[in-house]
Every structure is written in structure tokens, then in C-alpha cells.
N, C-alpha and C. Protein backbone atom coordinates (compact mmCIF):
# COMPACT_ATOMS: atom_id res chain seq x y z
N UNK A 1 11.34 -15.69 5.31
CA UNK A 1 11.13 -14.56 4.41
C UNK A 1 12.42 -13.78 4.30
N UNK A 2 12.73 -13.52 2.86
CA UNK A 2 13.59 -12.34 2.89
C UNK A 2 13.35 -10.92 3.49
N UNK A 3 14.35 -9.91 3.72
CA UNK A 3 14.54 -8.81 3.91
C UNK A 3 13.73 -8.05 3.09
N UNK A 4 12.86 -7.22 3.87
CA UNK A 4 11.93 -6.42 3.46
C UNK A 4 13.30 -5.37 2.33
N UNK A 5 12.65 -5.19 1.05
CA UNK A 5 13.28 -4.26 0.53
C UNK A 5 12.51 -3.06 0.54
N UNK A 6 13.59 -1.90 0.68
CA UNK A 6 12.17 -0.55 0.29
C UNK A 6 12.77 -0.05 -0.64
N UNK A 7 11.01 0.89 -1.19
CA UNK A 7 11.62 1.25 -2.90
C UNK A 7 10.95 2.55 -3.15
N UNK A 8 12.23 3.34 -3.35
CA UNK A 8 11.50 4.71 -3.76
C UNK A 8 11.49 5.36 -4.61
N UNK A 9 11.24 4.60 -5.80
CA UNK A 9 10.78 5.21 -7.12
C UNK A 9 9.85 4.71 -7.62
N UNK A 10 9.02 4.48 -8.81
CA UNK A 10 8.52 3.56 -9.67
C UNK A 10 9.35 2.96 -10.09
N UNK A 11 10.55 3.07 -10.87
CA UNK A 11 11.72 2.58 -11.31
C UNK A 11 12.33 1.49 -10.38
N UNK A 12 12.27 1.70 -9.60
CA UNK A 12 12.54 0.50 -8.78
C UNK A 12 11.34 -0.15 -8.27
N UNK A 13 10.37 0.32 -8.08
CA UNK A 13 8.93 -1.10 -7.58
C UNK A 13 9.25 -1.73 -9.42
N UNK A 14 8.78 -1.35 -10.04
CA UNK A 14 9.33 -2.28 -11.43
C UNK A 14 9.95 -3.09 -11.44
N UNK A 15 11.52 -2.49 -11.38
CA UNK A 15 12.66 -3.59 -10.90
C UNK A 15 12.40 -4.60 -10.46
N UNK A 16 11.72 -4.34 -9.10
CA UNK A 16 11.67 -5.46 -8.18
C UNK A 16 10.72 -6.21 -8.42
N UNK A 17 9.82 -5.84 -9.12
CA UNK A 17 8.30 -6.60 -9.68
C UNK A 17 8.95 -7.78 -11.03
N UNK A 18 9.68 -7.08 -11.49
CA UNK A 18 10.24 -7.63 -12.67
C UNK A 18 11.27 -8.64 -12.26
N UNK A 19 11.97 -8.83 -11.22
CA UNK A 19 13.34 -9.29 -10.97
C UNK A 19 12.89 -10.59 -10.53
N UNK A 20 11.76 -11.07 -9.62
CA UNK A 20 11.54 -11.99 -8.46
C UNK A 20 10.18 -12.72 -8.98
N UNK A 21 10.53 -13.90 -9.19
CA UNK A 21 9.61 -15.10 -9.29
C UNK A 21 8.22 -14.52 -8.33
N UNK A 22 8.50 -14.37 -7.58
CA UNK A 22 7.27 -14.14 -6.35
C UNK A 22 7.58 -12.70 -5.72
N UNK A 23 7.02 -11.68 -6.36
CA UNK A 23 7.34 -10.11 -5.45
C UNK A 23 5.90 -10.10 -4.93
N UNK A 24 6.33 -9.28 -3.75
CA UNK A 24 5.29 -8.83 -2.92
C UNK A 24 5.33 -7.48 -2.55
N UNK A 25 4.15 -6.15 -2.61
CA UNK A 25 4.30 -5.59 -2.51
C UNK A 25 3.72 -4.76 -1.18
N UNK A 26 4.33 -4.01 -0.34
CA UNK A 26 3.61 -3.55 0.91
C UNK A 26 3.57 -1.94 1.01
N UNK A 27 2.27 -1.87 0.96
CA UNK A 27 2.20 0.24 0.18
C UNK A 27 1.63 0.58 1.74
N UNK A 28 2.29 1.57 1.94
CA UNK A 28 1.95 2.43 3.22
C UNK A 28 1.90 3.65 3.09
N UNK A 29 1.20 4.50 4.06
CA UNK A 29 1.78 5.74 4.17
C UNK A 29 2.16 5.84 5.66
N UNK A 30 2.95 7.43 6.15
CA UNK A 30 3.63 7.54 6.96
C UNK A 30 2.65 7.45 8.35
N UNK A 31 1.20 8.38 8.34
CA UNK A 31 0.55 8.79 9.17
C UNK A 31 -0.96 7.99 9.16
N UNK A 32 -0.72 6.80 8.86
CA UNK A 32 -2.08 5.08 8.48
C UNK A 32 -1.62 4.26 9.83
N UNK A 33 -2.32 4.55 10.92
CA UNK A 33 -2.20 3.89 12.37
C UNK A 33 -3.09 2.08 11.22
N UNK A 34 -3.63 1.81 10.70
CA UNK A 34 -3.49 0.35 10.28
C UNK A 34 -2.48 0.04 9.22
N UNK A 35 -1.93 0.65 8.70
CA UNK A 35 -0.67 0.36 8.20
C UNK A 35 0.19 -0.25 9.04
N UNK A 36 0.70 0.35 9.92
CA UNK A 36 1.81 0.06 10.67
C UNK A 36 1.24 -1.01 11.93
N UNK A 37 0.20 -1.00 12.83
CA UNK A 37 -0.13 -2.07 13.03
C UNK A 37 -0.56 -3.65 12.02
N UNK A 38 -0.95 -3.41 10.74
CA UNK A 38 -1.08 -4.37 9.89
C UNK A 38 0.78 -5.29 9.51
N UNK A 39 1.44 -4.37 9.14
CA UNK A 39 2.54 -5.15 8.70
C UNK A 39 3.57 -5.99 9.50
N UNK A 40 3.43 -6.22 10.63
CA UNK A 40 4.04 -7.27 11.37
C UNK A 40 3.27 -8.17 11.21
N UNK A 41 2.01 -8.11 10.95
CA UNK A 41 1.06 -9.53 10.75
C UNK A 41 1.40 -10.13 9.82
N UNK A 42 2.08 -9.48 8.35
CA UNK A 42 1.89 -9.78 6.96
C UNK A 42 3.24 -10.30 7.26
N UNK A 43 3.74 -9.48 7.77
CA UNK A 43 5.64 -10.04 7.63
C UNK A 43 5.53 -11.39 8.41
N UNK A 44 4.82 -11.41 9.16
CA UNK A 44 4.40 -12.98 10.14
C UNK A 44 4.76 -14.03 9.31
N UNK A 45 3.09 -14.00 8.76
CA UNK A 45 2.41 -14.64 7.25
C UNK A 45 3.86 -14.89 6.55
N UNK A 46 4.35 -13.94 5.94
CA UNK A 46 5.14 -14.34 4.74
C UNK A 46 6.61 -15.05 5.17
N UNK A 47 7.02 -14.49 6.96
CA UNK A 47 8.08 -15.60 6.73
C UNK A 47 7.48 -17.34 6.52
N UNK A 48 6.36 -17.41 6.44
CA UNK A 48 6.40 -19.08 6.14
C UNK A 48 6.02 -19.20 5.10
N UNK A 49 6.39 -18.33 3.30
CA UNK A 49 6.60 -18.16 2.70
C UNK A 49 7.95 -17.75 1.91
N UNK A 50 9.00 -18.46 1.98
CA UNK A 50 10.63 -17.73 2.31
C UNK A 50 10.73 -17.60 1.03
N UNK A 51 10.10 -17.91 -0.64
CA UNK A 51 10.39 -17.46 -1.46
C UNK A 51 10.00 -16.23 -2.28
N UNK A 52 8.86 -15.80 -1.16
CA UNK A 52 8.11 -14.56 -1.82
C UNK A 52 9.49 -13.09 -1.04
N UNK A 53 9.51 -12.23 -1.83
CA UNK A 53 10.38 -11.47 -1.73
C UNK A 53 9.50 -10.17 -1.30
N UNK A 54 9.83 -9.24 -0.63
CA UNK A 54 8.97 -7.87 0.13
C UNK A 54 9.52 -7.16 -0.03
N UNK A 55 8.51 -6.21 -0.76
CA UNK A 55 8.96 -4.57 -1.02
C UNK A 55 8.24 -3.51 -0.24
N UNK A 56 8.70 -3.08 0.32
CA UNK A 56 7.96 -1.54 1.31
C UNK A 56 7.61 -0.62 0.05
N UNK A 57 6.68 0.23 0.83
CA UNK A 57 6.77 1.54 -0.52
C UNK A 57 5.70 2.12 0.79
N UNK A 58 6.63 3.27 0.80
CA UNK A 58 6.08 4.20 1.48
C UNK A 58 5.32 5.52 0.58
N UNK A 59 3.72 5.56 0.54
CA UNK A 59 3.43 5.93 -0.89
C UNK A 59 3.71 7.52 -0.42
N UNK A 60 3.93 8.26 0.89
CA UNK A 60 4.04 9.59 0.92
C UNK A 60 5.76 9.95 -0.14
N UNK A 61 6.75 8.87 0.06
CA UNK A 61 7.64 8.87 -0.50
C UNK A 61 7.76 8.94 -2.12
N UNK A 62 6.65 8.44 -2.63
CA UNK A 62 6.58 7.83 -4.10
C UNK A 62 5.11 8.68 -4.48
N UNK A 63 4.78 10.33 -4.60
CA UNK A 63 3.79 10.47 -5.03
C UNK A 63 3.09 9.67 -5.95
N UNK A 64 3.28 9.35 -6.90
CA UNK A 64 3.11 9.20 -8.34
C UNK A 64 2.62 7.29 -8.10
N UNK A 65 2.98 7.22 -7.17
CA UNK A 65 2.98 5.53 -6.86
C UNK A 65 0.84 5.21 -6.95
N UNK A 66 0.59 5.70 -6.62
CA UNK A 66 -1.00 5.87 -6.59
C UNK A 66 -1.76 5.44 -7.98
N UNK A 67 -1.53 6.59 -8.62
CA UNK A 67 -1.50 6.22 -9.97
C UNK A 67 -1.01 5.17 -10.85
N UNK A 68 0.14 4.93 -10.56
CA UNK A 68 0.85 3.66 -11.40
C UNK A 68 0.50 2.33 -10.93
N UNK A 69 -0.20 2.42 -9.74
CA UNK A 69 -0.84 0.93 -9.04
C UNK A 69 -2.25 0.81 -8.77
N UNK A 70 -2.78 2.43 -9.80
CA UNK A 70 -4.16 2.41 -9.25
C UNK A 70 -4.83 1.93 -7.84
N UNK A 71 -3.90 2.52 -6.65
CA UNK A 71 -4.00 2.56 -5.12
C UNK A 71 -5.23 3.92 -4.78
N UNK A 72 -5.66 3.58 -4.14
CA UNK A 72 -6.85 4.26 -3.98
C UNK A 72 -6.86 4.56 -2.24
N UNK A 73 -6.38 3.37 -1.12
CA UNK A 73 -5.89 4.24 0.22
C UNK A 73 -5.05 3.07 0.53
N UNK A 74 -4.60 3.30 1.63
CA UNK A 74 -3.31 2.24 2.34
C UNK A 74 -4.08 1.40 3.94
N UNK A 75 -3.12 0.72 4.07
CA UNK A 75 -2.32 0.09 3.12
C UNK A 75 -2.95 -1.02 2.16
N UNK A 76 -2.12 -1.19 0.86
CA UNK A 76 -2.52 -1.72 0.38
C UNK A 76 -1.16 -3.13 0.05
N UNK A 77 -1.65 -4.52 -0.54
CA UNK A 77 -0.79 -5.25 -0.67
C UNK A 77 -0.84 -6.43 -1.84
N UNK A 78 -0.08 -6.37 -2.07
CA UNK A 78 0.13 -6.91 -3.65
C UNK A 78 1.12 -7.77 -4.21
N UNK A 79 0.52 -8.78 -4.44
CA UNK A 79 1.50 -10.15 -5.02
C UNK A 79 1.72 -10.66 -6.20
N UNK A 80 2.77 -10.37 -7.14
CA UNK A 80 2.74 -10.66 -7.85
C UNK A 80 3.92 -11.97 -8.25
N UNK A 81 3.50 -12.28 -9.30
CA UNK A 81 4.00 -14.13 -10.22
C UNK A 81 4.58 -13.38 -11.25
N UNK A 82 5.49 -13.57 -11.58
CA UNK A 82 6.17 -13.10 -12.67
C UNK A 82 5.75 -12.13 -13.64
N UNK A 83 5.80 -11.50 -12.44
CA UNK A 83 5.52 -10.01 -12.85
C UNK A 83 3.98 -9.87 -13.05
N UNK A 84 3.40 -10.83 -13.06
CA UNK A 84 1.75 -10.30 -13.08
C UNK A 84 1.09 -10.54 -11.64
N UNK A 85 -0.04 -9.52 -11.68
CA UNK A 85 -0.69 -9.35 -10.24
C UNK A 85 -1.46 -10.36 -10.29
N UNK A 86 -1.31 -11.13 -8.99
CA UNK A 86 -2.63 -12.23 -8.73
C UNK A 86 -3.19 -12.40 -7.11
N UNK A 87 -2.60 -11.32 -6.37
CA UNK A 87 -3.64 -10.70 -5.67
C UNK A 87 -3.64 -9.58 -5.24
N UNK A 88 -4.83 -9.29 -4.54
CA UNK A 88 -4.10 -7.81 -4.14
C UNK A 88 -5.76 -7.57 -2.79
N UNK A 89 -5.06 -6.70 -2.07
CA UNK A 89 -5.94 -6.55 -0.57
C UNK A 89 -5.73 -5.59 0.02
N UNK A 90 -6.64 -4.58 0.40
CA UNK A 90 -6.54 -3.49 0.84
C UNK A 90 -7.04 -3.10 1.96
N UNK A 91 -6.67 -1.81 3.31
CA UNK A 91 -6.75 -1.33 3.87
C UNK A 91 -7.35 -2.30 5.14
N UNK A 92 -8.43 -2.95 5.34
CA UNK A 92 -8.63 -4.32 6.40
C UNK A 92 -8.63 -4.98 5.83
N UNK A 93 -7.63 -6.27 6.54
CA UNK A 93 -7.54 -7.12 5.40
C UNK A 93 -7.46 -8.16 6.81
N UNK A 94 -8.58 -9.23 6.62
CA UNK A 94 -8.24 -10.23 7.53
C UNK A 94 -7.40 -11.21 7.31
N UNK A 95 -6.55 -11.62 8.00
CA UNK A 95 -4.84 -12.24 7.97
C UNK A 95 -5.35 -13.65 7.73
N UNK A 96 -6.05 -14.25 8.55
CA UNK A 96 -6.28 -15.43 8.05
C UNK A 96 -6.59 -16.14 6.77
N UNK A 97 -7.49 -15.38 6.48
CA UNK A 97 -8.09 -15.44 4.89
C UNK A 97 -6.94 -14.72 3.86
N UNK A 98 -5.97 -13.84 4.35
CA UNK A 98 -4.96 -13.88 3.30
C UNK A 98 -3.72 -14.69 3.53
N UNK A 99 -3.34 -15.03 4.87
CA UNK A 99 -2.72 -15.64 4.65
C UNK A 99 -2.99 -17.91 3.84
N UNK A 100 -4.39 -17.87 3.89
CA UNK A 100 -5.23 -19.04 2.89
C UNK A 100 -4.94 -18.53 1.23
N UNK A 101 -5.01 -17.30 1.10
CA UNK A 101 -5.06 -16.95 -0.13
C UNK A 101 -3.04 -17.24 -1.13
N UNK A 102 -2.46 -16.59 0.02
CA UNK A 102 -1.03 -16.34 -0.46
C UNK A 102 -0.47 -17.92 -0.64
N UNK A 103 -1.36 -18.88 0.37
CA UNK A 103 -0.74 -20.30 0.57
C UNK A 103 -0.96 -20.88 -0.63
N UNK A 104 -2.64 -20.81 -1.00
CA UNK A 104 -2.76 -21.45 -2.15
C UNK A 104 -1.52 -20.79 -3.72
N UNK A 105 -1.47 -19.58 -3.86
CA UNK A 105 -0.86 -19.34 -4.72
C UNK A 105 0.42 -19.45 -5.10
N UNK A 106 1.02 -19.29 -3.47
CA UNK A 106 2.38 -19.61 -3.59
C UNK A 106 2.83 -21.35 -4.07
N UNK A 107 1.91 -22.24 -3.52
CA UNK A 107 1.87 -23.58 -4.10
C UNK A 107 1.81 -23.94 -5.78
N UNK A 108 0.90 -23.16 -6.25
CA UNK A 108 0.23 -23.48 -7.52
C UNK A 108 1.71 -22.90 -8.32
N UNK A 109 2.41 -21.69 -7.34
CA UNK A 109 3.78 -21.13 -8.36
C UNK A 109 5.03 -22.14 -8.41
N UNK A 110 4.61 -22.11 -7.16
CA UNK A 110 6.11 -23.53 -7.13
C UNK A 110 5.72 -24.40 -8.00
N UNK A 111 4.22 -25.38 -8.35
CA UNK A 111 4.34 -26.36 -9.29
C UNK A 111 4.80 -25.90 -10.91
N UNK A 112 4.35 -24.72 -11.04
CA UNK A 112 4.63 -23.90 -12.44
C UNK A 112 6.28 -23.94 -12.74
């Protein structure tokens, strides 16, 4: 897996949504005790995914981020294919079953 990027604007989650065959997105806030225990699991998962690319977004950083991703609590996580969302999983999220989910998709992108 690449280097987690972090992004603190909308202007840049865009960017980065827009830029990368495979973006992934990882929404937190500062004071979400499963946030921060959740994302070493995901970062696990995705290094055996090395073409999906990771974006942090710390949503206390990015008010407005809520709204523009229709996020509702954290963390939440989000994968998108050229630029469109094709999954997305929120707040418990069992690893196994997403990391089945990210496998199949990331396959079906590479054949595309």
C-alpha cells in the first residue's frame, strides 16, 4: 500500500478522488476510540492491495466534509473506481467481510 495521504479540504479529497484509478477514503474524527483502533486493521487489509491509494480525513478538520460525503458518524470508509463510489462501510465494520469485499473489486478494476 501506498502512503496514507491526508486531506484537509474538500478541494483536495476531490483531487485525490479524481487523480487515482483506485482512491480510498478513511474519515475519522479526533475523539472516535473505534476510529483509531479500526485503522491499522484497514491499513493491514489494504497493504495487500498496493494499487489502491489512502486518504485520511480527519472530519473534525474538514467541517463541511459531512455534508459533501453525506457521512452521518465515523469512522467511515470509502472506495472509490474512477472517481465513482463502489463501496462504502461505516462505523463497525467487520474486516473480514471487507476485506472479501475490497478483494473482489479491486480484481474486477484491474480487469477493466
Amino acid at each position: 500500500m501506498q502512503t496514507n495521504h491526508d486531506l484537509f479540504s474538500i478541494e483536495d479529497v476531490e483531487q485525490f478522488i479524481n487523480s487515482h484509478h483506485l482512491a480510498f477514503l478513511y474519515i475519522s474524527k479526533t475523539n472516535c476510540s473505534v476510529c483509531h483502533a479500526l485503522l491499522p486493521k484497514v491499513e493491514k487489509v489494504l497493504a495487500e492491495f498496493p494499487k489502491i491509494q489512502m486518504g485520511f480525513i480527519n472530519a473534525d478538520d474538514i467541517p463541511n466534509i459531512a455534508g459533501h460525503l453525506s457521512i452521518f458518524t465515523a469512522p467511515v470508509l470509502i472506495l472509490y473506481v474512477d472517481g465513482k463510489e463502489v463501496l462504502r462501510e461505516a462505523r463497525f465494520v467487520h474486516v473480514e467481510q471487507f476485506k472479501e469485499k475490497v478483494k473482489k473489486i479491486y480484481f474486477l478494476a484491474e480487469q477493466s
